[in-house]
N, C-alpha and C. Protein backbone atom coordinates (compact mmCIF):
# COMPACT_ATOMS: atom_id res chain seq x y z
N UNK A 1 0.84 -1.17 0.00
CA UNK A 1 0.00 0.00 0.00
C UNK A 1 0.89 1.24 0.00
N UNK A 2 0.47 2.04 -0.61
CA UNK A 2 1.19 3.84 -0.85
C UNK A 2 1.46 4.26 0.81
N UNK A 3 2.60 4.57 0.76
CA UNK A 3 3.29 5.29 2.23
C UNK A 3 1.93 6.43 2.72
N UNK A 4 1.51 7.07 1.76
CA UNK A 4 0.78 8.27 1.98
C UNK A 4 -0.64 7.80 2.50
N UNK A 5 -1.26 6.35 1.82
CA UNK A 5 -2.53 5.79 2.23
C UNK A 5 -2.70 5.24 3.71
N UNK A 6 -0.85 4.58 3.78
CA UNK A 6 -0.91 3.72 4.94
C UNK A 6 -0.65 5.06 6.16
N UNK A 7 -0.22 5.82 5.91
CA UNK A 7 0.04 7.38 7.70
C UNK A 7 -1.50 7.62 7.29
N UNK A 8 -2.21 7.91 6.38
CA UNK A 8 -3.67 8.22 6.66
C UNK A 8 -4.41 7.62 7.45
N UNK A 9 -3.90 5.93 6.84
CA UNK A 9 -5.33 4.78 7.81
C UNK A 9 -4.50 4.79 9.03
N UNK A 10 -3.34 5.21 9.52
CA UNK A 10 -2.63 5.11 10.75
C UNK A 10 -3.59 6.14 11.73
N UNK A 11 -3.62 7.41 11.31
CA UNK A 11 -3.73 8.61 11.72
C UNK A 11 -5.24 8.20 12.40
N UNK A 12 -5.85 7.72 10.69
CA UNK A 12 -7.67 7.92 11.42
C UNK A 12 -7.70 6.61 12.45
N UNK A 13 -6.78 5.62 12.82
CA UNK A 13 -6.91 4.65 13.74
C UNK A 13 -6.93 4.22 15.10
N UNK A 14 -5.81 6.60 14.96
CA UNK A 14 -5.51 6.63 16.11
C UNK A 14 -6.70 7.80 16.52
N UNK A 15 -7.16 8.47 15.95
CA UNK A 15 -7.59 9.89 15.97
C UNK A 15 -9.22 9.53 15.68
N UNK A 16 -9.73 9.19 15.39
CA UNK A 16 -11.29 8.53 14.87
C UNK A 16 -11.92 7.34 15.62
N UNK A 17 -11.80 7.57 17.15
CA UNK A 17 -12.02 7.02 18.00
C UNK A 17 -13.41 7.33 18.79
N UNK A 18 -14.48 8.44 18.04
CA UNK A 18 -15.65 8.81 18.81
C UNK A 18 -16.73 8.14 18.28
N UNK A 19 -16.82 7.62 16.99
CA UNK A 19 -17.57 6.51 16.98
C UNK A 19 -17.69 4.63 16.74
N UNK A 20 -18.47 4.12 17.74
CA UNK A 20 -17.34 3.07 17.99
C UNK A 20 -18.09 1.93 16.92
N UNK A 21 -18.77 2.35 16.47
CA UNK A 21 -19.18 1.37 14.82
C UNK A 21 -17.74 1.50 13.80
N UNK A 22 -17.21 3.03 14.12
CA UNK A 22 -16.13 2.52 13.19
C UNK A 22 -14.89 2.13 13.77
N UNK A 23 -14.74 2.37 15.02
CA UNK A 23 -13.96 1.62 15.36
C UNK A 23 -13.91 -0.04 15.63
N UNK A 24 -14.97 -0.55 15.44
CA UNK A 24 -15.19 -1.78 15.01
C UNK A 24 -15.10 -2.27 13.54
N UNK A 25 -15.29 -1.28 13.24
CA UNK A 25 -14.97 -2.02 11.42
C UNK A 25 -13.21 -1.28 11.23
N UNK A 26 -13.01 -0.94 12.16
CA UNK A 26 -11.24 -0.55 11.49
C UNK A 26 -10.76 -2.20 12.07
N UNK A 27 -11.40 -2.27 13.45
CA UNK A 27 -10.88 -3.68 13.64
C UNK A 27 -10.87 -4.81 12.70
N UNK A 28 -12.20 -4.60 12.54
CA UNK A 28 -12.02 -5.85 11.49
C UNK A 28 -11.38 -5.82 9.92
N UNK A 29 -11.28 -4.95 9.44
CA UNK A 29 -10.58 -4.58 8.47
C UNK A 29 -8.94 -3.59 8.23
N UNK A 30 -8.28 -3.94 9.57
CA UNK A 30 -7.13 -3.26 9.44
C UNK A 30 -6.38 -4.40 8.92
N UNK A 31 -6.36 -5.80 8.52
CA UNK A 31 -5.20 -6.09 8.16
C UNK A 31 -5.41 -6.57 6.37
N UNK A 32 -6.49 -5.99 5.86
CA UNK A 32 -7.17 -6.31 4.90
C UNK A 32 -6.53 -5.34 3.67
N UNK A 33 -5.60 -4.93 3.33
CA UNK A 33 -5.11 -4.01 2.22
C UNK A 33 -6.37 -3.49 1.20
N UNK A 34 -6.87 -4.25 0.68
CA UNK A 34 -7.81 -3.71 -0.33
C UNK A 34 -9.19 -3.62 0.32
N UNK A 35 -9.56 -3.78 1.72
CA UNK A 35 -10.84 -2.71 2.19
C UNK A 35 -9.97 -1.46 2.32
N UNK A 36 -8.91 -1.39 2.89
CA UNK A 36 -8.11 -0.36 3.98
C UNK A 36 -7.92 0.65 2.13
N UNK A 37 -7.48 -0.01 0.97
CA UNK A 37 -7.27 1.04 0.06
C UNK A 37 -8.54 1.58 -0.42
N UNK A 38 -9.56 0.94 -0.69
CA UNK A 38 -10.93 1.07 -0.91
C UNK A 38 -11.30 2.49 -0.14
N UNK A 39 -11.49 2.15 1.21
CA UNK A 39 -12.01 3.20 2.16
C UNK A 39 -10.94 4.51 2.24
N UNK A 40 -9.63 4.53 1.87
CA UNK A 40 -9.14 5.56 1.66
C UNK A 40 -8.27 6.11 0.71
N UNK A 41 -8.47 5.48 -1.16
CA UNK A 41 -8.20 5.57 -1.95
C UNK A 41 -8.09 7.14 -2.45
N UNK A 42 -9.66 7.53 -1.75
CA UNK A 42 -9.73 8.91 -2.69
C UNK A 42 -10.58 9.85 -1.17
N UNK A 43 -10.85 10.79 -1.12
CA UNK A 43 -11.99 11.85 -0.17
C UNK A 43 -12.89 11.47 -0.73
N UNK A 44 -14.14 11.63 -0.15
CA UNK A 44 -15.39 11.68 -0.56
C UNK A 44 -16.12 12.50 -0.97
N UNK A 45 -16.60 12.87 -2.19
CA UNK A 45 -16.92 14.33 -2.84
C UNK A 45 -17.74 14.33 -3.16
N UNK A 46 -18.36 16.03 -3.10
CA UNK A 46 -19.65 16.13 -3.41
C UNK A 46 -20.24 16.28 -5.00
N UNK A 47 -21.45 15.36 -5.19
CA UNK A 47 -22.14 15.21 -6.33
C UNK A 47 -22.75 16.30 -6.89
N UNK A 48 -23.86 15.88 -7.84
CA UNK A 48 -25.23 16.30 -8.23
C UNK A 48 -26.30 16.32 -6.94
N UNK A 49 -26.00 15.04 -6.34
CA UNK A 49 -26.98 14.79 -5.25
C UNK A 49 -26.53 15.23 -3.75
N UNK A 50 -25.11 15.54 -3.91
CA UNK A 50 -24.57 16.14 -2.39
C UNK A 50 -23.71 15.01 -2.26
N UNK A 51 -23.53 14.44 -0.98
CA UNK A 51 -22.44 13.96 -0.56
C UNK A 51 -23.21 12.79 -0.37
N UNK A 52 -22.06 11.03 -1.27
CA UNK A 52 -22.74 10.28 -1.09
C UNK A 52 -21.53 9.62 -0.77
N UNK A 53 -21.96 8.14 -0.21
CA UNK A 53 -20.94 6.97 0.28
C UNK A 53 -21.61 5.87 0.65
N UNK A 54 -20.41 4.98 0.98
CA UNK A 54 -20.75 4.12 1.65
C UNK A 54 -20.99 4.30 3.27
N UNK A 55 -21.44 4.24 4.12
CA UNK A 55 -21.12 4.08 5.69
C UNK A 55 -19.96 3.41 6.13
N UNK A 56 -19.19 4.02 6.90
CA UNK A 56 -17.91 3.19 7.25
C UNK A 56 -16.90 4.43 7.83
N UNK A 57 -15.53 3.10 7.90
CA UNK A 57 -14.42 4.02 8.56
C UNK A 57 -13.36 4.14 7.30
N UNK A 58 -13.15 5.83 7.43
CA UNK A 58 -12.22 6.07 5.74
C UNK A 58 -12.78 7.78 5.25
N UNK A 59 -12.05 7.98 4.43
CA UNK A 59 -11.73 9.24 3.76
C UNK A 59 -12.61 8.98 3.01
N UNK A 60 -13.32 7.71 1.98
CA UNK A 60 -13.59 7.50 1.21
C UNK A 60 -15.26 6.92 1.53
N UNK A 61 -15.76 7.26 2.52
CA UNK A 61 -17.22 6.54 3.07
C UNK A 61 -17.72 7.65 4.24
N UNK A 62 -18.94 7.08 4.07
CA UNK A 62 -19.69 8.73 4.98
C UNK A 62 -19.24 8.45 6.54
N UNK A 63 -19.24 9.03 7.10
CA UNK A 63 -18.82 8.73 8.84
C UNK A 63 -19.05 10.29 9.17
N UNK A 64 -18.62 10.41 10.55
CA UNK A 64 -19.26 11.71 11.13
C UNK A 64 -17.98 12.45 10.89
N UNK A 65 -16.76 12.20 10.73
CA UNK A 65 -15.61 13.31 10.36
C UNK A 65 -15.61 13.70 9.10
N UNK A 66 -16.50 13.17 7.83
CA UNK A 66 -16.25 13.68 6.55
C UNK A 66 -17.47 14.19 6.24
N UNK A 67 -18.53 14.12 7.12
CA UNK A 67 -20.16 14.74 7.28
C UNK A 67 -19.44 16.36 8.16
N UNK A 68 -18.04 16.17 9.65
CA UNK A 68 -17.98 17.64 9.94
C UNK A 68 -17.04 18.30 8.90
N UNK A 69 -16.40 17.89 7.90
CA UNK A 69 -15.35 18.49 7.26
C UNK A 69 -16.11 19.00 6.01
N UNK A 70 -17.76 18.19 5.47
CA UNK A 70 -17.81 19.25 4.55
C UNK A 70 -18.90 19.90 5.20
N UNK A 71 -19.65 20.11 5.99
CA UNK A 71 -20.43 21.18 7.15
C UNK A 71 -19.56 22.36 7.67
N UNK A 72 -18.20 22.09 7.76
CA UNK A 72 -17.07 23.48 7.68
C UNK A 72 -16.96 24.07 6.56
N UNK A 73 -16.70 23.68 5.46
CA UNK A 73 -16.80 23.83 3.94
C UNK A 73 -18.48 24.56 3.77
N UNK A 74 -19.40 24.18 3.96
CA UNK A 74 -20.92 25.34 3.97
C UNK A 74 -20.72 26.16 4.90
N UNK A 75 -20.04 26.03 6.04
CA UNK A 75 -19.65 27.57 7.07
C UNK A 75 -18.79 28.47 6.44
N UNK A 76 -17.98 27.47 5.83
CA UNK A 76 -17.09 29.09 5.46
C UNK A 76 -17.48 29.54 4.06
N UNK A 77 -18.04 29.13 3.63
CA UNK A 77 -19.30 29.43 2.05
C UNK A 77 -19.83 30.63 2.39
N UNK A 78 -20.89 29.87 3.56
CA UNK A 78 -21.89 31.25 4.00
C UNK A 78 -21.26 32.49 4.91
N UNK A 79 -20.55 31.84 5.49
CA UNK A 79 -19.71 32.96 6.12
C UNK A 79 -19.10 34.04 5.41
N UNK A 80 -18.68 34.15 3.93
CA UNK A 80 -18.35 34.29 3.08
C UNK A 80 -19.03 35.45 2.39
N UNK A 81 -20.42 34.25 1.88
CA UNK A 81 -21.34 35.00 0.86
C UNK A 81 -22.18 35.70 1.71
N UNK A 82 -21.94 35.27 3.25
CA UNK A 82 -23.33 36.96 3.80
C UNK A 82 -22.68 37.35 5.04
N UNK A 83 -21.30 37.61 4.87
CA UNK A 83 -20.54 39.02 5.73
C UNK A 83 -21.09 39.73 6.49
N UNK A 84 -20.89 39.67 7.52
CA UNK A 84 -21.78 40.62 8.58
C UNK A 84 -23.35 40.43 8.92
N UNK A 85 -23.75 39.10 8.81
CA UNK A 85 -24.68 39.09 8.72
C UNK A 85 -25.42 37.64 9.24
N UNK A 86 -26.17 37.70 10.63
CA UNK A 86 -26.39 36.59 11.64
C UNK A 86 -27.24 35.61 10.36
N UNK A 87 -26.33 34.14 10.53
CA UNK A 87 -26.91 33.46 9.24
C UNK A 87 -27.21 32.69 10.00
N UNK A 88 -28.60 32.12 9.32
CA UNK A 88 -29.35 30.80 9.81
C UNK A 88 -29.47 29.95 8.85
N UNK A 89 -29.55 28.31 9.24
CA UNK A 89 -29.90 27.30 8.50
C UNK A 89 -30.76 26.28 9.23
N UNK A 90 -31.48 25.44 8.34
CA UNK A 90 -32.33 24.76 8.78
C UNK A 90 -31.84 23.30 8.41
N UNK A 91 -31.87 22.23 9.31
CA UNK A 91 -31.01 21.14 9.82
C UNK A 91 -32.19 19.92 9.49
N UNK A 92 -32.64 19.13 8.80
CA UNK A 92 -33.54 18.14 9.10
C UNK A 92 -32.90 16.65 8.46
N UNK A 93 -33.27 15.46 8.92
CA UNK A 93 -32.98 14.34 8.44
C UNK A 93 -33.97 13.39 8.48
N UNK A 94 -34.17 12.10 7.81
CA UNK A 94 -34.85 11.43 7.53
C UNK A 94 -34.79 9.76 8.28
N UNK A 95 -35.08 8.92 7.95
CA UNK A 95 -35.09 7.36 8.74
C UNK A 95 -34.06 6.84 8.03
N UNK A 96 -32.76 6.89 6.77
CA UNK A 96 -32.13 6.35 6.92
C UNK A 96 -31.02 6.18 8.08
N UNK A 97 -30.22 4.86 7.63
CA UNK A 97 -29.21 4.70 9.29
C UNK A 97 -28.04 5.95 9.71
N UNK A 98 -28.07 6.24 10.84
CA UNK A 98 -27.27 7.22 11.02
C UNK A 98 -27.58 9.11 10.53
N UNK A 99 -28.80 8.88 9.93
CA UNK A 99 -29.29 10.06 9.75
C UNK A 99 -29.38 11.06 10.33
N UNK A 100 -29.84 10.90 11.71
CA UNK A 100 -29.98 11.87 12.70
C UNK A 100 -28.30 11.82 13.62
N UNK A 101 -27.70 11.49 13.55
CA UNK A 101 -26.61 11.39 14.23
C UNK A 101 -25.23 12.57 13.37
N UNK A 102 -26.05 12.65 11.65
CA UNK A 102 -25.05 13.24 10.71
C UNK A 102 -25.84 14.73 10.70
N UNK A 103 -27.15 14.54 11.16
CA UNK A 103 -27.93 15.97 11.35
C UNK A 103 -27.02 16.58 12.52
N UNK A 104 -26.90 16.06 13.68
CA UNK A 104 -26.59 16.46 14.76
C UNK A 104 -25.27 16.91 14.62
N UNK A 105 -24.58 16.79 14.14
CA UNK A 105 -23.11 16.81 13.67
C UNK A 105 -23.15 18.20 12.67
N UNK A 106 -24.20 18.47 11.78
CA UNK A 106 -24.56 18.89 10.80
C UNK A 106 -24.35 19.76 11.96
N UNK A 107 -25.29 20.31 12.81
CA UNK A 107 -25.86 21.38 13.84
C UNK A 107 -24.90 21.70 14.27
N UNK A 108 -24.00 21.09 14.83
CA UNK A 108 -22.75 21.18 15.78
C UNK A 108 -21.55 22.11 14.91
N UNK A 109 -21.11 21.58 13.90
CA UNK A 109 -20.10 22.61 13.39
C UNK A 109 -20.92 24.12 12.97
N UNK A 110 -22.07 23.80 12.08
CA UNK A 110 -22.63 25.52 11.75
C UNK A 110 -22.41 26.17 13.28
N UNK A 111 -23.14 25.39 14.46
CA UNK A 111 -23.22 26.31 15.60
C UNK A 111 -22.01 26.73 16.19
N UNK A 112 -20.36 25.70 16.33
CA UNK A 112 -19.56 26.58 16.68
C UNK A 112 -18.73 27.37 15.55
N UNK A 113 -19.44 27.53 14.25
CA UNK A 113 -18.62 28.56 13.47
C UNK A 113 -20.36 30.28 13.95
N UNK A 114 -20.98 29.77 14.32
CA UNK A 114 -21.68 31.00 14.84
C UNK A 114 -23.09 31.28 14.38
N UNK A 115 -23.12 30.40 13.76
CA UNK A 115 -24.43 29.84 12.88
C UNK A 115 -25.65 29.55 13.71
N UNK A 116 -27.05 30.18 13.26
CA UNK A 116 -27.95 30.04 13.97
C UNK A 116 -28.74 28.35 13.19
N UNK A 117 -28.97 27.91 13.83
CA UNK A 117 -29.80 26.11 13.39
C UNK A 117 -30.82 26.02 14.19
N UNK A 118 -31.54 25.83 12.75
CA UNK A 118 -32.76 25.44 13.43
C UNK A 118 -33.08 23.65 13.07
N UNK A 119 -32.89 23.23 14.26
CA UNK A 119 -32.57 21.34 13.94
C UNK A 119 -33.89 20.66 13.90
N UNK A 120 -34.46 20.10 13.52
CA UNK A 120 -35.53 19.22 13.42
C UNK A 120 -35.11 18.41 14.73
N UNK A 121 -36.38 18.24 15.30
CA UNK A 121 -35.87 17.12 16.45
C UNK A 121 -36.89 15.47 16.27
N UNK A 122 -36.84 15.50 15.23
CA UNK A 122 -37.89 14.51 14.66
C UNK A 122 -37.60 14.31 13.00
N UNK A 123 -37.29 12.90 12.27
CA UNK A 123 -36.96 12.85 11.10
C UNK A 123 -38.56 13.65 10.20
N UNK A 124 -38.33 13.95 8.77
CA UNK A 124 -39.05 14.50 7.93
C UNK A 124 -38.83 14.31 6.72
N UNK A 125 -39.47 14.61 6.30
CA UNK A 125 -39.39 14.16 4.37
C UNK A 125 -39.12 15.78 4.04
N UNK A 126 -38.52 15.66 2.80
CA UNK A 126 -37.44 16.73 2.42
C UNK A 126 -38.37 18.29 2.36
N UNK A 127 -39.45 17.97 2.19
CA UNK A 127 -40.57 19.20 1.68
C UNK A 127 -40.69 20.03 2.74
N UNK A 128 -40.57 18.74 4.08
CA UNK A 128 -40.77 19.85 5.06
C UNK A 128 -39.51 20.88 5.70
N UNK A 129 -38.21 20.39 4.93
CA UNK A 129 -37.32 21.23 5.18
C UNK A 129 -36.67 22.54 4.27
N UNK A 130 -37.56 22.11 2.80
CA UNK A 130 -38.05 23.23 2.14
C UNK A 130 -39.06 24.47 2.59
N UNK A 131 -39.97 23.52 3.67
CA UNK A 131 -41.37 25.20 4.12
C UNK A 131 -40.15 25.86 4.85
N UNK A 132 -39.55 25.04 5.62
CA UNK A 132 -38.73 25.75 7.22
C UNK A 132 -38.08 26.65 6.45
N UNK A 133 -36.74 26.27 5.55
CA UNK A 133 -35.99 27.08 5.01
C UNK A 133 -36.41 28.10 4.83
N UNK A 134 -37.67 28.31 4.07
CA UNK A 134 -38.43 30.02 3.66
C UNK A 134 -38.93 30.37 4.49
N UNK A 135 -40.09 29.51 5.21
CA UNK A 135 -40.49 30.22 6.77
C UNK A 135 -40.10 30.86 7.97
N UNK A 136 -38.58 30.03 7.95
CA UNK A 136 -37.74 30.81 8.88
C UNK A 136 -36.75 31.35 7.96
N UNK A 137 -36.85 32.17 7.08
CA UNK A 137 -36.21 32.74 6.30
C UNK A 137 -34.75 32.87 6.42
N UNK A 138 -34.33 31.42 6.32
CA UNK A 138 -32.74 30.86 6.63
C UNK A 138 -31.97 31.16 5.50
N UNK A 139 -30.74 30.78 5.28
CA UNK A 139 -30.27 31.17 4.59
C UNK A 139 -29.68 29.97 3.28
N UNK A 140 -30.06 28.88 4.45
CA UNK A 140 -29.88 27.66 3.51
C UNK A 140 -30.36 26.43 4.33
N UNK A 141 -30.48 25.40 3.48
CA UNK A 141 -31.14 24.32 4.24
C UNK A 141 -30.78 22.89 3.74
N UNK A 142 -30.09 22.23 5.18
CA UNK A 142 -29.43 20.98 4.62
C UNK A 142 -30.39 19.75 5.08
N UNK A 143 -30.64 18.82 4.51
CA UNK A 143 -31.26 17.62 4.32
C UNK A 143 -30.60 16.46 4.74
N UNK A 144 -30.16 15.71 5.20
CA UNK A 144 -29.33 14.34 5.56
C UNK A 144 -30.11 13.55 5.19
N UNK A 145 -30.07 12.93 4.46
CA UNK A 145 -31.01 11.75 3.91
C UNK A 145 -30.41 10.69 2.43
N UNK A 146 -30.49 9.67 2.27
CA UNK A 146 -30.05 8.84 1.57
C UNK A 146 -31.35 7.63 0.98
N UNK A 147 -31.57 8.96 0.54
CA UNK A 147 -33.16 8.32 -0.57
C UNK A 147 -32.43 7.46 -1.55
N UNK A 148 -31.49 7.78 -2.05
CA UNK A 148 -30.72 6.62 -2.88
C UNK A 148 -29.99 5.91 -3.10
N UNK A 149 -29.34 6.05 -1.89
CA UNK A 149 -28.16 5.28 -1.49
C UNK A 149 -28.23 3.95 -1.20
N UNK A 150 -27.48 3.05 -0.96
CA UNK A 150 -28.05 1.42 -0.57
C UNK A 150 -27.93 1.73 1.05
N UNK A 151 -28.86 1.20 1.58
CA UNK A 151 -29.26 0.93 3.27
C UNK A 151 -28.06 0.54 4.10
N UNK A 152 -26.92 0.53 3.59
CA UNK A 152 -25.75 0.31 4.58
C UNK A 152 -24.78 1.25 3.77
C-alpha cells in the first residue's frame, strides 16, 4: 500500500475514536489491504446529489468526520457569501441509518462557526425542510437523507 494511504489509515486509527461502529470495522478490516485502500483511496466528494458513500471508517465513506469536514466547507461558504450578517440554517434528516446522528453533527459545526440552526428534532421528508428554510427565512437548508443510497 502507498506510504501516503498507509500514515492516513494510521492517523484515522488513532484519531477517529468517537464513533465506535467505526472503530469496530477498522478492527475488522485493518489487516485487509484492499478494504483499507478502498475506504481511503480517494476523499469523498460532493455530487449532483450532495455527498454520497458508503457508511464506514475512511476518507472515502460517509462517517461523522467527513459529514464535519464538509459542514465546515458550507460555514465558510456562508460565512463568506453573507458578511456581517447573523446566518441561519435549517437542519432536518430522515429514517435512513445514522441520519440523525449526521444531522446532529450537521448542527454542531454551523453552531460553533456562529451559525444560527434550526434542527428538526424529529426525522421528515425533504418538503418539510423546504417550508422551514423560507419560513424561517434561513439562509440555507441541509437535508441528511439517503433516498438513494443502498441501506448500509
Amino acid at each position: 500500500m502507498e506510504k501516503q494511504i498507509l500514515e492516513l489509515v494510521e492517523l484515522w486509527a488513532k484519531k477517529a475514536t468517537e464513533d465506535e461502529d467505526l472503530v469496530k470495522e477498522y478492527e475488522s478490516i485493518k489487516n485487509d489491504e484492499t478494504k483499507l485502500l478502498d475506504a481511503f483511496f480517494k476523499n469523498l466528494s460532493f455530487g449532483t446529489g450532495g455527498l454520497r458513500g458508503i457508511l464506514g471508517f475512511g476518507t472515502n465513506r460517509m462517517n461523522i468526520y467527513n459529514i464535519r469536514k464538509a459542514t465546515q466547507g458550507v460555514a465558510n461558504y456562508l460565512k463568506e457569501e453573507f458578511k456581517g450578517k447573523q446566518i441561519s440554517v435549517a437542519v432536518s434528516y430522515d429514517s435512513r441509518i445514522k441520519s440523525d446522528v449526521f444531522a446532529k453533527e450537521t448542527a454542531r459545526v454551523l453552531a460553533t462557526n456562529g451559525i444560527h440552526v434550526w434542527l428538526y428534532s424529529q426525522l421528515n421528508p425533504v418538503p418539510l425542510l423546504s417550508f422551514a428554510t423560507r419560513e424561517l427565512k434561513c439562509d440555507a437548508g441541509i437535508m441528511v437523507t439517503a433516498s438513494h443510497n443502498p441501506s448500509k
